[in-house]
C-alpha atoms as a PDB file:
ATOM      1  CA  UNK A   1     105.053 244.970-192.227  1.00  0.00           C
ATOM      2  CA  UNK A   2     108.466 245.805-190.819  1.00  0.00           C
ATOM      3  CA  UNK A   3     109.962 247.471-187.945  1.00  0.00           C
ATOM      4  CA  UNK A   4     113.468 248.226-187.766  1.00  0.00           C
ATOM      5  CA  UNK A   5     114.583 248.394-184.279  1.00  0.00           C
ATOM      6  CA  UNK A   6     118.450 249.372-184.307  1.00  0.00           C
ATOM      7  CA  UNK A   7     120.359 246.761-185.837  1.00  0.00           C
ATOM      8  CA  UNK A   8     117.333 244.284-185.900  1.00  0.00           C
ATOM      9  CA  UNK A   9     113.756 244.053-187.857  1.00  0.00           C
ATOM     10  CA  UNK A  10     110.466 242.738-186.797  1.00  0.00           C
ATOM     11  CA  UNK A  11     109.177 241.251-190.096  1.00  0.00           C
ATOM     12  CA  UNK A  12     105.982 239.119-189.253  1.00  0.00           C
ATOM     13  CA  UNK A  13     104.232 237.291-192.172  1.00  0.00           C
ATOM     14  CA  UNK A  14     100.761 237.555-192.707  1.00  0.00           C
ATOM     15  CA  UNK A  15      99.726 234.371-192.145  1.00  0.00           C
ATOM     16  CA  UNK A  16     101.857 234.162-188.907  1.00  0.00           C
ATOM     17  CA  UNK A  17     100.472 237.039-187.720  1.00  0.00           C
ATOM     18  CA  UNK A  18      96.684 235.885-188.223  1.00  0.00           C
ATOM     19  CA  UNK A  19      97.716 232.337-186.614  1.00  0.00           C
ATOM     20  CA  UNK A  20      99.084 234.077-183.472  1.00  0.00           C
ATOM     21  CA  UNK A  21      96.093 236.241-183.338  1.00  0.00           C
ATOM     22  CA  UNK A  22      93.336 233.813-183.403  1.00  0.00           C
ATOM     23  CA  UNK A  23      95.010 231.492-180.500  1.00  0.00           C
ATOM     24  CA  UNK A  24      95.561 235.127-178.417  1.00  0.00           C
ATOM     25  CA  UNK A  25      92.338 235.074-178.656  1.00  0.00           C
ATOM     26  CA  UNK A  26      91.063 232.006-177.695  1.00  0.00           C
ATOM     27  CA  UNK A  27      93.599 231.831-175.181  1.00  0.00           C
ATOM     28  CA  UNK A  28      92.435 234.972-173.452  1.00  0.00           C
ATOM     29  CA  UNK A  29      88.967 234.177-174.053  1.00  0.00           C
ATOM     30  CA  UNK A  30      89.179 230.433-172.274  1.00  0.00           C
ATOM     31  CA  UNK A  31      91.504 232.624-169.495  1.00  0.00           C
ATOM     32  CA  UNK A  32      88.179 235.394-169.098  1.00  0.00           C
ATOM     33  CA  UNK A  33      85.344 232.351-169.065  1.00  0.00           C
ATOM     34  CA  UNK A  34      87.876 230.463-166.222  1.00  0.00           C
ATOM     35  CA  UNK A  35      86.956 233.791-164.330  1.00  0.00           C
ATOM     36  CA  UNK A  36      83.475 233.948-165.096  1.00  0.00           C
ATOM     37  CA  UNK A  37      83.440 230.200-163.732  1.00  0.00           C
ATOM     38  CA  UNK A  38      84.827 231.106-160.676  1.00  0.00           C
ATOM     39  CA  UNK A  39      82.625 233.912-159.699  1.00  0.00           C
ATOM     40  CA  UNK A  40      79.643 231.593-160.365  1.00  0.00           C
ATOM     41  CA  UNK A  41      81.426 228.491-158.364  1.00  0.00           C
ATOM     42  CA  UNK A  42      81.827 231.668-155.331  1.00  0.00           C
ATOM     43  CA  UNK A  43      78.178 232.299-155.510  1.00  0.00           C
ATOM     44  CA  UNK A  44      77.559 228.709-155.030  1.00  0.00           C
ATOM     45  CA  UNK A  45      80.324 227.781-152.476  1.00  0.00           C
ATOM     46  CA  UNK A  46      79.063 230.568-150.867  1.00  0.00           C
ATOM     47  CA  UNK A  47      75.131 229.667-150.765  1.00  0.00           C
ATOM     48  CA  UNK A  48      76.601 226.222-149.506  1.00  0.00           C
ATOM     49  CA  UNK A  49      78.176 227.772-146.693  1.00  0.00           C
ATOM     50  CA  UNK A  50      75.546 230.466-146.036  1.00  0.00           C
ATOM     51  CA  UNK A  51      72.904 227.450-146.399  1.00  0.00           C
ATOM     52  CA  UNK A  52      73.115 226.124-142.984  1.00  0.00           C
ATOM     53  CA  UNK A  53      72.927 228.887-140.339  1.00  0.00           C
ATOM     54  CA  UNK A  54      69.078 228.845-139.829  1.00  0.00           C
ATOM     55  CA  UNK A  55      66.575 226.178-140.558  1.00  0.00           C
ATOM     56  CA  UNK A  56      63.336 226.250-142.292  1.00  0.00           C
ATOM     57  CA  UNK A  57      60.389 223.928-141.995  1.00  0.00           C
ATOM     58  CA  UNK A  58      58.755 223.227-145.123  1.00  0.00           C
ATOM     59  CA  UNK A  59      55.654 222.376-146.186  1.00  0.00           C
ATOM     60  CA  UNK A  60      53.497 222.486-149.628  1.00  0.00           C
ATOM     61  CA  UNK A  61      52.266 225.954-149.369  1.00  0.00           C
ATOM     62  CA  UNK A  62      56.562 226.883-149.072  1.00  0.00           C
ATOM     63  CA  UNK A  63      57.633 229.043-151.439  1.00  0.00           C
ATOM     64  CA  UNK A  64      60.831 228.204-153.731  1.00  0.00           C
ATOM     65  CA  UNK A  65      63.615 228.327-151.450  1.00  0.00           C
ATOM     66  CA  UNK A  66      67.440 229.563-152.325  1.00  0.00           C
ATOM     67  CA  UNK A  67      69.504 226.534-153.082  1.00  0.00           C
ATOM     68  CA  UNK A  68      71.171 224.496-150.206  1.00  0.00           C
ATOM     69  CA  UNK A  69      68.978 226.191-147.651  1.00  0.00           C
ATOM     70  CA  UNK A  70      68.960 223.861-144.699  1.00  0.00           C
ATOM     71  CA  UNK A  71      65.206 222.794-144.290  1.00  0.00           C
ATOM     72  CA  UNK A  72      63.123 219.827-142.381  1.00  0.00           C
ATOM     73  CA  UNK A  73      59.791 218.382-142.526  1.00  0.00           C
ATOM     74  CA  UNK A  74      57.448 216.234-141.181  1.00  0.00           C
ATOM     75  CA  UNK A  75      55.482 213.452-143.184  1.00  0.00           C
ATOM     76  CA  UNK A  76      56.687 209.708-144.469  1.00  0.00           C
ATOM     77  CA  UNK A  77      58.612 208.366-147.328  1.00  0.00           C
ATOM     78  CA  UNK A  78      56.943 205.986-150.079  1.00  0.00           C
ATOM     79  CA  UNK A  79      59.589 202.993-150.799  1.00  0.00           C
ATOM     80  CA  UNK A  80      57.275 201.485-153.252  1.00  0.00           C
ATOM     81  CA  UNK A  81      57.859 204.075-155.859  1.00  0.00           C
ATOM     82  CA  UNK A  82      61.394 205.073-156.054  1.00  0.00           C
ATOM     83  CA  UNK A  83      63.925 205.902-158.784  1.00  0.00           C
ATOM     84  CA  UNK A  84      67.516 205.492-158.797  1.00  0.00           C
ATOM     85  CA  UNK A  85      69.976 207.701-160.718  1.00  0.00           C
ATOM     86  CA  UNK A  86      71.855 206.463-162.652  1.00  0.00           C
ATOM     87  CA  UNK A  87      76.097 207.223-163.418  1.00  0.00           C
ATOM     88  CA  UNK A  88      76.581 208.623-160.151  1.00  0.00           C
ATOM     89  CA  UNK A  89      80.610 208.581-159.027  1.00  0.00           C
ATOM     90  CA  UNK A  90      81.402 208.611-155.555  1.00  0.00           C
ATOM     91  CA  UNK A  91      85.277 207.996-154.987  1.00  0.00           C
ATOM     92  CA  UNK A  92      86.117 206.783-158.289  1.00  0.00           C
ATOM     93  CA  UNK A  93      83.217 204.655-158.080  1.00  0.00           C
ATOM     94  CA  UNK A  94      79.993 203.841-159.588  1.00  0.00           C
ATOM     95  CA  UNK A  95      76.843 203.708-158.528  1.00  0.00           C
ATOM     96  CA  UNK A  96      73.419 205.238-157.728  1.00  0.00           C
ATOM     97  CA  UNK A  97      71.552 208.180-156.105  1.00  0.00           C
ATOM     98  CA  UNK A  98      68.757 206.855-153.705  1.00  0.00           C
ATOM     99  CA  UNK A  99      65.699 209.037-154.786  1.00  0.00           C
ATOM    100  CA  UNK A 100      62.486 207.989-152.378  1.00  0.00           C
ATOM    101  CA  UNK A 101      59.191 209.636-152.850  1.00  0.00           C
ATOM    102  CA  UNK A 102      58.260 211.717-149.166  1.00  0.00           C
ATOM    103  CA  UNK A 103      54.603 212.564-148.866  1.00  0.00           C
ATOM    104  CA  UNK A 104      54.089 215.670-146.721  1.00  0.00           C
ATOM    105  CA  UNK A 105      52.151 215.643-143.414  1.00  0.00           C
ATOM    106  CA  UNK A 106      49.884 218.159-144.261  1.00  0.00           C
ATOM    107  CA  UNK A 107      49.986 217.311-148.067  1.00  0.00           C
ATOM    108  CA  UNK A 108      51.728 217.030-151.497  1.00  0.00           C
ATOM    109  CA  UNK A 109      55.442 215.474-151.918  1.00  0.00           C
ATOM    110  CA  UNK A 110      58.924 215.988-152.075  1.00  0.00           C
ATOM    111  CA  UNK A 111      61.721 214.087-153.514  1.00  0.00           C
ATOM    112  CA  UNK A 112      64.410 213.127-151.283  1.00  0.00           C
ATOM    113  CA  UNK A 113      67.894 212.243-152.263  1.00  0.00           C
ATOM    114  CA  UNK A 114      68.966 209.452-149.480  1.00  0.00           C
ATOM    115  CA  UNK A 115      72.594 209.163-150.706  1.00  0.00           C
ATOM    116  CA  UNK A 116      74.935 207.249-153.388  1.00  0.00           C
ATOM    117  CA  UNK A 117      75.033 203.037-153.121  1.00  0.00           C
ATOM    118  CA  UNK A 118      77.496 201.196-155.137  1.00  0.00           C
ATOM    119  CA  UNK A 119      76.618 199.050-158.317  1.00  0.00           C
ATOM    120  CA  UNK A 120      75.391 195.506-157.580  1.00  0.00           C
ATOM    121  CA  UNK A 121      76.893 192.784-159.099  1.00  0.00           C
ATOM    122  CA  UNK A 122      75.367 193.723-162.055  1.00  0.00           C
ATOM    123  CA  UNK A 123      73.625 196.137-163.992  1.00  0.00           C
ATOM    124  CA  UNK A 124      70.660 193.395-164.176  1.00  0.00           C
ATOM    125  CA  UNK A 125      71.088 193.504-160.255  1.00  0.00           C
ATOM    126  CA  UNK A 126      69.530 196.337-158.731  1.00  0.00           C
ATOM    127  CA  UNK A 127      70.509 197.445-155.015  1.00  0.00           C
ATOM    128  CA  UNK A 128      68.382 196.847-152.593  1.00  0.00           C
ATOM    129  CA  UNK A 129      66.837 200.145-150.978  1.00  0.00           C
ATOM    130  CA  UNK A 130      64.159 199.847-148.192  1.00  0.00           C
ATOM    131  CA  UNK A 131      62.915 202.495-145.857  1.00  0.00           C
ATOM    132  CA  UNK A 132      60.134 202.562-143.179  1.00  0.00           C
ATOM    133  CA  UNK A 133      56.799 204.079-144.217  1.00  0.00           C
ATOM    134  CA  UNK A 134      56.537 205.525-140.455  1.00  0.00           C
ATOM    135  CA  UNK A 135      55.436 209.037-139.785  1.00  0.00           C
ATOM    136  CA  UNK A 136      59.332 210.921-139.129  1.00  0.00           C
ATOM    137  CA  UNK A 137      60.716 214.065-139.251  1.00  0.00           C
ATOM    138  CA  UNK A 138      63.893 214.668-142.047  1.00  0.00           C
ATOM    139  CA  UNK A 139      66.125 217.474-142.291  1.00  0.00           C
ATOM    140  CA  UNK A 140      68.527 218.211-145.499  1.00  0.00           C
ATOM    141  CA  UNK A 141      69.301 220.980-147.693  1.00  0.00           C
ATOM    142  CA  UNK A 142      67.366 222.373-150.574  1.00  0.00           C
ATOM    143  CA  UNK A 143      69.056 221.411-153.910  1.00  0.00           C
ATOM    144  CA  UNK A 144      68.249 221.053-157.785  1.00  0.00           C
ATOM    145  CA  UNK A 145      68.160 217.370-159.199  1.00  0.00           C
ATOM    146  CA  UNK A 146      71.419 216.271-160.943  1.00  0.00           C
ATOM    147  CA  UNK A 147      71.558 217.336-164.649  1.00  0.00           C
ATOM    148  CA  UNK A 148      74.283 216.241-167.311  1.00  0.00           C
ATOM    149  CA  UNK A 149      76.674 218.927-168.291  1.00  0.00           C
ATOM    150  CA  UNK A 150      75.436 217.840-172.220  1.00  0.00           C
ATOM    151  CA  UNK A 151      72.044 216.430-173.276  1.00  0.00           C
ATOM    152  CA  UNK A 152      72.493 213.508-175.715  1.00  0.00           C
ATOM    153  CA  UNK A 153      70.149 211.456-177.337  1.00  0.00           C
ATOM    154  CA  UNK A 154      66.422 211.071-176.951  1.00  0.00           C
ATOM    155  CA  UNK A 155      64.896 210.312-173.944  1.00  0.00           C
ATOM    156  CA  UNK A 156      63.699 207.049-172.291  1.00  0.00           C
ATOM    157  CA  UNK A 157      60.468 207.243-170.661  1.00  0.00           C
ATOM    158  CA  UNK A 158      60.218 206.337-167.514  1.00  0.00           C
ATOM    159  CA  UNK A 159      58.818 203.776-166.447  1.00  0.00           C
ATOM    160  CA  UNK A 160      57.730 201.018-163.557  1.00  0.00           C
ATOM    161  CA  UNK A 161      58.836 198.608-162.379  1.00  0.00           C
ATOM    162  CA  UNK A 162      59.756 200.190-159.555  1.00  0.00           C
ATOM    163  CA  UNK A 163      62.975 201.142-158.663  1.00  0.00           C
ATOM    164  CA  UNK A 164      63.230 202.729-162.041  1.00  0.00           C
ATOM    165  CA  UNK A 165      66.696 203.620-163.174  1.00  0.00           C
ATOM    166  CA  UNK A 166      66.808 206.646-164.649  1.00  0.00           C
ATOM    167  CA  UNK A 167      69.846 209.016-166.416  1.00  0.00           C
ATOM    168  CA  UNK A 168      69.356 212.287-165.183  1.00  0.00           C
ATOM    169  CA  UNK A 169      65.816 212.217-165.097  1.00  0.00           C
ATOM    170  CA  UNK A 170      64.623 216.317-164.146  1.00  0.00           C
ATOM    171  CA  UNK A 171      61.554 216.701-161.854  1.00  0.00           C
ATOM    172  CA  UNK A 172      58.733 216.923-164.934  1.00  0.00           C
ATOM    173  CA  UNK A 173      59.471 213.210-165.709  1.00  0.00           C
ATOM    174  CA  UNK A 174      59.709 211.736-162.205  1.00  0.00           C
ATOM    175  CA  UNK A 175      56.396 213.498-161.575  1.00  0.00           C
ATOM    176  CA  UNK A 176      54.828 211.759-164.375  1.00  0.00           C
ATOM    177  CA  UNK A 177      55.906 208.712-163.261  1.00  0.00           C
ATOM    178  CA  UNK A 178      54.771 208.794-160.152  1.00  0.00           C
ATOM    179  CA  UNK A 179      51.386 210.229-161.567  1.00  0.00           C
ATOM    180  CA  UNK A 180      51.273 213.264-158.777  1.00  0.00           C
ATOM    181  CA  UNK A 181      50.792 216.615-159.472  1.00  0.00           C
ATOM    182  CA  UNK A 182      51.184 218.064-155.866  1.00  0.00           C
ATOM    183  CA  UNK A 183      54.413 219.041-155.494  1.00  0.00           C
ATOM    184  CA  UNK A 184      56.076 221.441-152.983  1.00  0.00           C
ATOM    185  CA  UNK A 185      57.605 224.713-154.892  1.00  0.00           C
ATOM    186  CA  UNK A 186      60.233 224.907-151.743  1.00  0.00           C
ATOM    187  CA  UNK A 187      62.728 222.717-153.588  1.00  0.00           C
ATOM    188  CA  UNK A 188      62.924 220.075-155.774  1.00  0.00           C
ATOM    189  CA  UNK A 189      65.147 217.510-154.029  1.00  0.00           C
ATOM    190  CA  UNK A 190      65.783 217.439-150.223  1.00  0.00           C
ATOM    191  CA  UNK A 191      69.517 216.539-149.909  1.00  0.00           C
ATOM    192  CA  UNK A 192      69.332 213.805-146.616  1.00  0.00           C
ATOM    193  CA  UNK A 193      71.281 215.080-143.887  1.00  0.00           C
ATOM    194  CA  UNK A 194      74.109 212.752-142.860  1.00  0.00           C
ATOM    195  CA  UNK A 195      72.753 212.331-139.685  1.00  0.00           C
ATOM    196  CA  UNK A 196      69.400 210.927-140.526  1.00  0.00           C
ATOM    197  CA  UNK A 197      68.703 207.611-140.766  1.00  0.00           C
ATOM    198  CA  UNK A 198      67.936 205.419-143.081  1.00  0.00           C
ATOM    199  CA  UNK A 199      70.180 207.299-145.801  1.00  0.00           C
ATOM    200  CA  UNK A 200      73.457 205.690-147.616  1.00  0.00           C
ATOM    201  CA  UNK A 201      77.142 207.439-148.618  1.00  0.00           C
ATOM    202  CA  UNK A 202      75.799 211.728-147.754  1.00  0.00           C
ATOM    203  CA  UNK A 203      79.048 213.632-148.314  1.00  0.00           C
ATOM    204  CA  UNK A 204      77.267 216.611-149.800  1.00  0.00           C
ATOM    205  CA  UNK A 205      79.095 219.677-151.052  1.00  0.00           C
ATOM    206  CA  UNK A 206      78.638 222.027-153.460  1.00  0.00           C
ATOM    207  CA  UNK A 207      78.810 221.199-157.277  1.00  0.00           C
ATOM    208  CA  UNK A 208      82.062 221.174-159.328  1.00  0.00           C
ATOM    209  CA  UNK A 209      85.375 222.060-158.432  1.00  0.00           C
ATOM    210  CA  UNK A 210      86.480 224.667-155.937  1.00  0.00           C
ATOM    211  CA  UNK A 211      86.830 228.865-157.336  1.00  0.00           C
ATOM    212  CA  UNK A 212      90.339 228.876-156.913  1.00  0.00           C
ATOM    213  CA  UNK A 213      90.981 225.682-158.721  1.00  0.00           C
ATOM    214  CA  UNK A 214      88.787 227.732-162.010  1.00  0.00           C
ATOM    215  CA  UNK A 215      91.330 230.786-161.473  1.00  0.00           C
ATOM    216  CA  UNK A 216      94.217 228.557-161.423  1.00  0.00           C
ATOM    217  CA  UNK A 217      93.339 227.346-165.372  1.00  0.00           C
ATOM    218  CA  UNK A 218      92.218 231.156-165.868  1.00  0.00           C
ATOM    219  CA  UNK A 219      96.158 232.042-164.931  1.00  0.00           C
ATOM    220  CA  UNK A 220      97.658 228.725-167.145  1.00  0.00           C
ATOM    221  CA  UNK A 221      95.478 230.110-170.315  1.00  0.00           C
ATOM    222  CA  UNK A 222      96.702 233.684-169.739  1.00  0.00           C
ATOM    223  CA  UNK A 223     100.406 232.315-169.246  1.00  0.00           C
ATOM    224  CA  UNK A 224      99.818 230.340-172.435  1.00  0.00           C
ATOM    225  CA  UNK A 225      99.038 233.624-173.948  1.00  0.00           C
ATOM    226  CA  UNK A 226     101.780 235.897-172.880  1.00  0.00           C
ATOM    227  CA  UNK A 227     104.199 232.783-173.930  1.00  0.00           C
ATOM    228  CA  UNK A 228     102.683 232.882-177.705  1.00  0.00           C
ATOM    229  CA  UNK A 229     102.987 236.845-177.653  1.00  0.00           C
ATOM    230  CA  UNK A 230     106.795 236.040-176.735  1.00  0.00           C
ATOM    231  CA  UNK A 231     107.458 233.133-179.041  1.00  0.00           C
ATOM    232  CA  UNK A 232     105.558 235.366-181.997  1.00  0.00           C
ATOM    233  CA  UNK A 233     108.300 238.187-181.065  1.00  0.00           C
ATOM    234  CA  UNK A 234     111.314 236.199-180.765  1.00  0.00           C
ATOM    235  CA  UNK A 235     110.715 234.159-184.145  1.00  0.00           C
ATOM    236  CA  UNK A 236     110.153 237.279-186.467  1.00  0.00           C
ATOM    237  CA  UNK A 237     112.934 239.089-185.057  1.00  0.00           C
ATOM    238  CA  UNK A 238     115.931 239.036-187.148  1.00  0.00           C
ATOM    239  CA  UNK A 239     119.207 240.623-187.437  1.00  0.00           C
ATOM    240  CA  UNK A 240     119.439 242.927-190.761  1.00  0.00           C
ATOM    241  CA  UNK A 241     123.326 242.240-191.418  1.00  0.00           C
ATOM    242  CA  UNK A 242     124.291 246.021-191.209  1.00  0.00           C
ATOM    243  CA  UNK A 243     126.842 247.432-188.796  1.00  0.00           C
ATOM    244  CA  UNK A 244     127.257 250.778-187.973  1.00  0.00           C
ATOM    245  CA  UNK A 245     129.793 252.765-188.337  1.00  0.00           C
ATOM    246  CA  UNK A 246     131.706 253.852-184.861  1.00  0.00           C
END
C-alpha cells in the first residue's frame, strides 16, 4: 500500500503494519481496563467514605451489610481459637493480621480483624496475641476477608494448634476450623476500630491504590499509543526523489 502525499509516500510494509496494530491494540486496551479500574476503585473509595456516617448494631439475625458499613456489637471475643494471616505488609513490613473469634451476645459469631503485628523473631516464633474474654461492646467496619490477587497451589488445611497461620484463608475454611456453623450474614470480618482496645497497627482504608493513580497509567498507555501511531508514520514516510517543475 502506498500513498503519495506531494513530494513524499507513505509505504508501510505488511508486517510493520500488523506489528503496529497489535501493540495499538493492546495499548488502548490496557489504557480502557486502567479506566474500568478506576471506576471500580470510585465505587469503593466511595463506599469507604459513605461507610461511616451512621452506625448499625449487628447481630446474627443481620442481614448482609454493604461493605465498610460502620457497625458495633455486643458479645466477647474467644482468644483460644484464633488465626493469623499470613504475608500481610504494613509499611514495607511484614507481618500478620490479628483474626480473633467474637461470639455474639445473643448468639452465633463474627470474625474480627484486630490489626497487623510485625513478624517475631522468627517464622517458628509466633506473636503473642491475648485478649480478655469479658463481655464488651466493639465497633468497626464491615469488610470482606483478604484474598490474593492470584490463587496458586493447593491448599493447606487448616489446622490447630491454635494460633493457626493461615495464607489467605476465606471464611468457609476458618469456619471449619473452628467447627461453628452459626455465623452472622452481616459481614464477614469486622474491621477493629482504631479506637478500641485491645487491637494492634488499625490504619484501615480502602483496598488498592487511589482512582486517580489507575487514570494516570490509563493516560501513560494511551500516550504510549499515540507515540507508536507517530513513530509508525514518521518511519514509512519517505521522500520519492521527484521535483516539480516551477
Amino acid at each position: 500500500m502506498s500513498i503519495q502525499i506531494g513530494s513524499r509516500v507513505f509505504s508501510p510494509k505488511l508486517f510493520t503494519t500488523l506489528v503496529t496494530l497489535a501493540l495499538l491494540v493492546l495499548l488502548v486496551s490496557l489504557g480502557r481496563w486502567q479506566l474500568r479500574r478506576a471506576d471500580e476503585k470510585r465505587l469503593l473509595w466511595d463506599s469507604f467514605a459513605s461507610g461511616a456516617d451512621a452506625t448499625v448494631n449487628f447481630d446474627l439475625a443481620t442481614p448482609h451489610l454493604m461493605r465498610y458499613q460502620h457497625v458495633e456489637a455486643q458479645g466477647h471475643y474467644d482468644a483460644s481459637r484464633q488465626v493469623l494471616i499470613d504475608n500481610m505488609v504494613n509499611a514495607e513490613r511484614a507481618g500478620y493480621f490479628v483474626i480473633t473469634p467474637f461470639a455474639l451476645a445473643d448468639g452465633g459469631w463474627v470474625l474480627v480483624n484486630r490489626g497487623w503485628i510485625p513478624l517475631g523473631a522468627s517464622r517458628a516464633q509466633l506473636p503473642l496475641v491475648p485478649v480478655g474474654a469479658e463481655s464488651r461492646r466493639i465497633r468497626g467496619r464491615a469488610d470482606n476477608l483478604p484474598s490474593p490477587g492470584i490463587q496458586m497451589g493447593t491448599r493447606a488445611v487448616l489446622e490447630p494448634p491454635y494460633p493457626v497461620v493461615a495464607n489467605y484463608p476465606n471464611h468457609d475454611e476458618i469456619a471449619r476450623l473452628l467447627q461453628e456453623k452459626s455465623w452472622t450474614r452481616a459481614a464477614d470480618l469486622v474491621l477493629l476500630d482504631a479506637a478500641e482496645p485491645d487491637g494492634y497497627v488499625r490504619n484501615w482504608t480502602a483496598p488498592g491504590f487511589p482512582p486517580m493513580r489507575h487514570i494516570g497509567y490509563a493516560v501513560q498507555w494511551f500516550g504510549l499509543a499515540v507515540a507508536l501511531l507517530v513513530i509508525y508514520i514518521v518511519t514509512n514516510v519517505r521522500r520519492t526523489g521527484r521535483v516539480r517543475s516551477p
